[in-house]
C-alpha atoms as a PDB file:
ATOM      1  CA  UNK A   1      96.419  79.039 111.878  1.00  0.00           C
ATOM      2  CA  UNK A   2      95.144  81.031 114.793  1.00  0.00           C
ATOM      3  CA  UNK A   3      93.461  84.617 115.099  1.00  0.00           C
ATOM      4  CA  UNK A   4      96.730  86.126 115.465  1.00  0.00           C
ATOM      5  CA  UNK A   5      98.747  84.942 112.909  1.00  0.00           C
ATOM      6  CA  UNK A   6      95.793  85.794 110.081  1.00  0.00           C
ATOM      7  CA  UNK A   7      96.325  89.133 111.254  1.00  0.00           C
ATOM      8  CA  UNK A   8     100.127  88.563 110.663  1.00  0.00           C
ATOM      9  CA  UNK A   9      99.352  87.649 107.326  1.00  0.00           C
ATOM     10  CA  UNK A  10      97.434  90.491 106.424  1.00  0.00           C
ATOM     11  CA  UNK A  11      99.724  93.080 107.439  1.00  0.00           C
ATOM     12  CA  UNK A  12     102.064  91.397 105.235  1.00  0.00           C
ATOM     13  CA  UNK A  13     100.492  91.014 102.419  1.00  0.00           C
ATOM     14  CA  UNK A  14      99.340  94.816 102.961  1.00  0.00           C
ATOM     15  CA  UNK A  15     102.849  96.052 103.209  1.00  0.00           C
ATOM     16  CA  UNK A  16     103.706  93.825 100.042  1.00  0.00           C
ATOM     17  CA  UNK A  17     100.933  95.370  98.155  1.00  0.00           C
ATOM     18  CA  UNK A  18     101.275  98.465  99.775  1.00  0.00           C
ATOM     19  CA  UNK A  19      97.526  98.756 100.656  1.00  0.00           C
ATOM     20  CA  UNK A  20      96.903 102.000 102.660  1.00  0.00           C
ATOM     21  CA  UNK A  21      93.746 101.883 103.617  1.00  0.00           C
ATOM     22  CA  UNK A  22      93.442  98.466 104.978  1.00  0.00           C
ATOM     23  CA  UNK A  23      96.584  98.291 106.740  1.00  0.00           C
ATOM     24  CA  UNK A  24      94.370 101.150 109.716  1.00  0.00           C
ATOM     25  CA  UNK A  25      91.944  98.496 109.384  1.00  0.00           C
ATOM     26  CA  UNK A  26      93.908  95.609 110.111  1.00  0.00           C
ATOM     27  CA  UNK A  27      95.617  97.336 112.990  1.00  0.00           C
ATOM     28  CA  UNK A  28      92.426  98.871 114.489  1.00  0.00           C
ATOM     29  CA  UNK A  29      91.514  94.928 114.618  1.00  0.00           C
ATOM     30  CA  UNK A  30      94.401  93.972 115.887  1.00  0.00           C
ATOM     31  CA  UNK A  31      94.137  96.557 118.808  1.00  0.00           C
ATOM     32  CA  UNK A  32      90.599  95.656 119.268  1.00  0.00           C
ATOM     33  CA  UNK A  33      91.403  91.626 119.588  1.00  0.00           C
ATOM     34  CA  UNK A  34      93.833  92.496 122.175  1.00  0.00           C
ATOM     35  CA  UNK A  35      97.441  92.447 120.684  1.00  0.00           C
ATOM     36  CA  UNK A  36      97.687  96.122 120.695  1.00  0.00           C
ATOM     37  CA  UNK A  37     100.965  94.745 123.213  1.00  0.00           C
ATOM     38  CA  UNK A  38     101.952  91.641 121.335  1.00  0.00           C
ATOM     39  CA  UNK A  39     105.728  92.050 120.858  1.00  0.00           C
ATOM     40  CA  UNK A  40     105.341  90.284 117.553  1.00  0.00           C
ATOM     41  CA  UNK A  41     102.368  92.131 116.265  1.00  0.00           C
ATOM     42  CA  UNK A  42     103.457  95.506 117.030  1.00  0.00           C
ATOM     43  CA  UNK A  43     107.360  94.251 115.165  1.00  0.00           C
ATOM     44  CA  UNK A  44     105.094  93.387 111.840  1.00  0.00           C
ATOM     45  CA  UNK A  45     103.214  96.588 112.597  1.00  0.00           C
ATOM     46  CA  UNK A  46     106.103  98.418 112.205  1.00  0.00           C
ATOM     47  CA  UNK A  47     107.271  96.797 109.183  1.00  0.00           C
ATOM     48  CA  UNK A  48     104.157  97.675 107.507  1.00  0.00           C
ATOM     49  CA  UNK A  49     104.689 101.174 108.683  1.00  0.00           C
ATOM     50  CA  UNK A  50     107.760 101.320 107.423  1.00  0.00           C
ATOM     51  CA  UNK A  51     107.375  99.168 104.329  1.00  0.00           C
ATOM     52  CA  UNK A  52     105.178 101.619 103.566  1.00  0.00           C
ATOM     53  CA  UNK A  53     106.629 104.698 103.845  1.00  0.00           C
ATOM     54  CA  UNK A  54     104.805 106.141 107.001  1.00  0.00           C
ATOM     55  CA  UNK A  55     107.589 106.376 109.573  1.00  0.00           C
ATOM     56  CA  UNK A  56     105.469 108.342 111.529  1.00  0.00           C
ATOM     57  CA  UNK A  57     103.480 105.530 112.220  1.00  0.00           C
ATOM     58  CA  UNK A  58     106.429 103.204 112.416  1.00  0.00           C
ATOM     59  CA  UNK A  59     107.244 105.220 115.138  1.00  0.00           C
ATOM     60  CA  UNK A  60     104.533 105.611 117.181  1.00  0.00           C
ATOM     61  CA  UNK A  61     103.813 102.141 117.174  1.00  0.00           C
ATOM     62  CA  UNK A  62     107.400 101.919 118.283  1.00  0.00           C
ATOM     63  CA  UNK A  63     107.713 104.353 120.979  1.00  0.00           C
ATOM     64  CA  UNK A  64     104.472 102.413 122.641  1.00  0.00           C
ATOM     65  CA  UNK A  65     105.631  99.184 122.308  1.00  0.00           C
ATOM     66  CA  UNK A  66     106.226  97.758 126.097  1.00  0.00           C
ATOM     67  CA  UNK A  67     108.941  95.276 125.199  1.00  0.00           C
ATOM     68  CA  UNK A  68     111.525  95.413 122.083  1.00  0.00           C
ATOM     69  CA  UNK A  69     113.746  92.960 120.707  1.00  0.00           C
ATOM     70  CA  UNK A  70     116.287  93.154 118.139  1.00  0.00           C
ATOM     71  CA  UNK A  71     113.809  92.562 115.563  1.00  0.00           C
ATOM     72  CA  UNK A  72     112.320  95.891 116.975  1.00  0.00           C
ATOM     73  CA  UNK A  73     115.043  98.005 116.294  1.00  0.00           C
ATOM     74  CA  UNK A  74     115.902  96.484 113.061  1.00  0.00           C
ATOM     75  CA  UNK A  75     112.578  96.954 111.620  1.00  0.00           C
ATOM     76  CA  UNK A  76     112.714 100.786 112.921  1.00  0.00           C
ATOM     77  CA  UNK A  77     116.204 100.857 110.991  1.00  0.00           C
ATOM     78  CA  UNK A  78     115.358  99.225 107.856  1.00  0.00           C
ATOM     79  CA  UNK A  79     112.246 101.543 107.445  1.00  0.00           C
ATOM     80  CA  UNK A  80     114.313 104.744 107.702  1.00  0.00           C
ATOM     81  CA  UNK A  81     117.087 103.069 105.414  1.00  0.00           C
ATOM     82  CA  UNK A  82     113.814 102.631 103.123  1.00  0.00           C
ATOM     83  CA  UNK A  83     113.071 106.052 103.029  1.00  0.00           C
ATOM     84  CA  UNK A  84     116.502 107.415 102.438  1.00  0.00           C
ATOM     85  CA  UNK A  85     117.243 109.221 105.928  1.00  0.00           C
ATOM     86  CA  UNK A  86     120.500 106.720 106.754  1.00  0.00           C
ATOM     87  CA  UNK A  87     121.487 109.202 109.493  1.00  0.00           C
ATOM     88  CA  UNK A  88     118.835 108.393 111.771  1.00  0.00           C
ATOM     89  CA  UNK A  89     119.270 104.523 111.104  1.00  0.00           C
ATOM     90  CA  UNK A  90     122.550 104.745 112.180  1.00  0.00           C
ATOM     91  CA  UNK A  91     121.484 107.254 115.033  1.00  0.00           C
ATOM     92  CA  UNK A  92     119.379 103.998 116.393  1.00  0.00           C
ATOM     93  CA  UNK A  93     121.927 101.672 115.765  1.00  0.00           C
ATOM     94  CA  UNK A  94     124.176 103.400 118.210  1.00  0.00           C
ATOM     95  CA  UNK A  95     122.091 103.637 120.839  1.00  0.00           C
ATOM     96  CA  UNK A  96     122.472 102.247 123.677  1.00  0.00           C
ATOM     97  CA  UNK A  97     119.320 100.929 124.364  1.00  0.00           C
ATOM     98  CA  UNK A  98     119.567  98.309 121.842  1.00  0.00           C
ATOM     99  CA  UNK A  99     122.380  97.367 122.680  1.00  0.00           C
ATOM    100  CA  UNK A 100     121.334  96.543 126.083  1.00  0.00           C
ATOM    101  CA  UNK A 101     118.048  94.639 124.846  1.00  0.00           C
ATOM    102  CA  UNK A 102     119.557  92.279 122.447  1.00  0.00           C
END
């Protein structure tokens, strides 16, 4: 299992376990090994975020993500549907940038 996906792993089972503290940790190491631009880190980064309950974060990590995917934008969605604010979920999901990404 490399570096990367450890890191992965722990985010995960942070969100799961909905570990606060660790999950800056985590992500200041993640930033620090160099995947502070990794598509896939910063899409389980926002999970976490979201997962969570710190849209806030999900967001920032979102708005400074170079590249986005559908998994992106899903992830965003999910973790407002999470929190109960449905009208910005669907806000996302009809715009157009995602539609032009996927």
């Amino acid at each position: 299992m490399s570096e990367r996906q450890k890191l992965a792993e722990l985010l995960k089972k942070c969100s799961r376990n909905l570990f606060l503290d660790q999950r800056k940790e985590v992500h200041g190491a993640m930033v620090r090994k160099g995947y502070g631009f990794d598509l896939m880190v910063n899409n389980d980064l926002t999970d976490m975020y979201g997962k969570c309950g710190r849209m806030s974060h999900a967001c920032e990590v979102f708005d400074g993500m170079l590249e986005r995917n559908v998994v992106s934008w899903t992830t965003l969605m999910c973790g407002y549907l999470q929190e109960g604010n449905a009208k910005v979920s669907l806000s996302l999901f009809g715009t157009w940038d995602f539609w032009c990404e996927a």
